[in-house]
Protein backbone atom coordinates (compact mmCIF):
# COMPACT_ATOMS: atom_id res chain seq x y z
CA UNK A 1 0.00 0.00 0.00
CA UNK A 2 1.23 3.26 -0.95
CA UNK A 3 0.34 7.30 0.87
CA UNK A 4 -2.25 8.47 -1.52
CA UNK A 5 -1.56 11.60 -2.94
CA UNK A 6 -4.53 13.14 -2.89
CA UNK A 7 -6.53 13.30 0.54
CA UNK A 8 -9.79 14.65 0.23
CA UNK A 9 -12.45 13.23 -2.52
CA UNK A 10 -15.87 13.93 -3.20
CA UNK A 11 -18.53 11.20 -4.68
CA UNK A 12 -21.62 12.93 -5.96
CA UNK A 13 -24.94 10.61 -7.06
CA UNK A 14 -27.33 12.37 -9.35
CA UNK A 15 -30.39 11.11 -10.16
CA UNK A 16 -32.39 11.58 -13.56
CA UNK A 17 -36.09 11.55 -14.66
CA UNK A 18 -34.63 8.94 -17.92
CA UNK A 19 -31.95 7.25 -20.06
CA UNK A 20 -31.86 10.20 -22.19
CA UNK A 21 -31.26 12.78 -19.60
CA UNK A 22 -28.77 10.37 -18.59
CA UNK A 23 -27.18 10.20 -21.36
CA UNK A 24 -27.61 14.02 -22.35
CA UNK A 25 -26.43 14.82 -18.71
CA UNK A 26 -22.89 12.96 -18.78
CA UNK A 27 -22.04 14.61 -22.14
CA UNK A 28 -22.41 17.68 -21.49
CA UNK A 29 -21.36 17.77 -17.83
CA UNK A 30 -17.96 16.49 -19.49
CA UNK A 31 -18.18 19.74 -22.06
CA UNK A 32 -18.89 21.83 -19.18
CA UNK A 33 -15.81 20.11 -17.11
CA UNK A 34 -13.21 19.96 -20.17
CA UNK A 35 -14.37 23.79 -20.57
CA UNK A 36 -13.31 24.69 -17.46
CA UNK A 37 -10.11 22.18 -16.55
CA UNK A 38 -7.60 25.20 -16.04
CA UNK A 39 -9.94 26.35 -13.22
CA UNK A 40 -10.07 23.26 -11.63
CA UNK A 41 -6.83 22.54 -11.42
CA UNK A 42 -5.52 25.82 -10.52
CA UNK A 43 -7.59 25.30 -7.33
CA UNK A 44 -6.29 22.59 -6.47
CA UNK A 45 -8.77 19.77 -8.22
CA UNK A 46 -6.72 16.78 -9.13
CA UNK A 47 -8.99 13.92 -10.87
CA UNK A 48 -12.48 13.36 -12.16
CA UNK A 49 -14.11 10.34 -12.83
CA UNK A 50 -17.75 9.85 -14.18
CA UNK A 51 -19.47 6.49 -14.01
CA UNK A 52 -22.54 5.11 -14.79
CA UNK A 53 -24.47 3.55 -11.91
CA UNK A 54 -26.63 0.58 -13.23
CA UNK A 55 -27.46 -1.63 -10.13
CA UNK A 56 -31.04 -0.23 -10.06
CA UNK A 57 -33.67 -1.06 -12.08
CA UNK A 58 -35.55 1.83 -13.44
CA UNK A 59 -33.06 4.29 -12.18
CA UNK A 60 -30.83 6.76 -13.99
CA UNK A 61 -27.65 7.79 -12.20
CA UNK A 62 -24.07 9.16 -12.46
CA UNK A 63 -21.61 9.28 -9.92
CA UNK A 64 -19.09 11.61 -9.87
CA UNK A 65 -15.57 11.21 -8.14
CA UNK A 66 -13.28 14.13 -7.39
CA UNK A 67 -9.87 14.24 -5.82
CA UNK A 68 -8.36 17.03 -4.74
CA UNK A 69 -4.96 17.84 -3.09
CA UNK A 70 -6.12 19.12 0.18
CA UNK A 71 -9.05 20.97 2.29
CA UNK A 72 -8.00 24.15 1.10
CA UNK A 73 -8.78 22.69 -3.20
CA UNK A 74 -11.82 20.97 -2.09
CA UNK A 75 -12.91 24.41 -0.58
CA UNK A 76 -11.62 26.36 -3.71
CA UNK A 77 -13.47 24.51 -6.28
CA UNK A 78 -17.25 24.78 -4.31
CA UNK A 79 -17.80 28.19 -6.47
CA UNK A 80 -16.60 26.75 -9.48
CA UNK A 81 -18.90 23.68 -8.63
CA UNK A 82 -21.50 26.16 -8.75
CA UNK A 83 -20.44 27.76 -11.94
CA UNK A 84 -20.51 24.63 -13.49
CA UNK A 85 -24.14 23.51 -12.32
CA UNK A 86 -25.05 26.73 -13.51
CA UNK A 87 -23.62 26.41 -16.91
CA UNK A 88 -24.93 22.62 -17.30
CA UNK A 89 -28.82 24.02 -16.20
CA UNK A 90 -28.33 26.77 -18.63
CA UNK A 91 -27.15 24.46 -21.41
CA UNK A 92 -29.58 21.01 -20.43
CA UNK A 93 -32.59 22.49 -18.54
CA UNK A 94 -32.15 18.69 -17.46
CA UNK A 95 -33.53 18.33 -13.40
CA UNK A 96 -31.55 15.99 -11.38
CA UNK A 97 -31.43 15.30 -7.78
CA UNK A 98 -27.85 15.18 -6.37
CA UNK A 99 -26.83 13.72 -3.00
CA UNK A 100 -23.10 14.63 -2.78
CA UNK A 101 -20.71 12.21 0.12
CA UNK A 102 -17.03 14.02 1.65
CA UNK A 103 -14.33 11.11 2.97
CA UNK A 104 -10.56 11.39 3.31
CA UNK A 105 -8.63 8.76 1.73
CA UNK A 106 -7.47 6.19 4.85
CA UNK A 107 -6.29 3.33 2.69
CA UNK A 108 -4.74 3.56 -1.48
CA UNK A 109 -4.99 -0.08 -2.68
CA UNK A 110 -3.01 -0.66 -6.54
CA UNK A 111 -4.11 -4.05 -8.07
């Protein structure tokens, strides 16, 4: 087992009305991201992953993974967070319900 190198992540779960707003949703919340990557990373944002949660029937999520360096990014990047919602709602008019977790990384396992 190695130190991770980033401490903080994020995991936000956002829930969609359908397949297509699914679908619609991760594309352009990658657009949205790519758009602003400079930002991110200045503050201190290190990784983003997107995936596509299918272990419920009749549901339509994405989770979304961030890693950031430290408090201090995770902190830094909440008003570009908010930017970016407000670009995506602007762009999509898509309504999704999102139910965001905080942990600090305790254990960094490498298969």
């Amino acid at each position: 087992m190695s130190k991770p190198e980033n401490l903080l992540m994020s995991y936000i779960v956002c829930d969609m009305l359908s397949k297509s707003d699914q679908t619609v949703a991760h594309d352009e919340w990658v657009n949205v991201i790519q758009e602003m990557s400079d930002k991110f990373k200045a503050a201190g944002a290190s990784r983003q992953t997107v995936s596509q949660i299918w272990n419920r029937k009749g549901a339509f999520k994405l989770g979304f993974m961030w890693e950031y360096k430290d408090e201090k990014a995770f902190v830094q990047c909440q008003s570009l967070f908010r930017e970016a919602e407000i670009e995506f709602q602007r762009r999509t008019g898509i309504v999704w319900k999102i139910t965001p977790t905080r942990g600090i990384v305790l254990t960094d396992m490498h298969f």
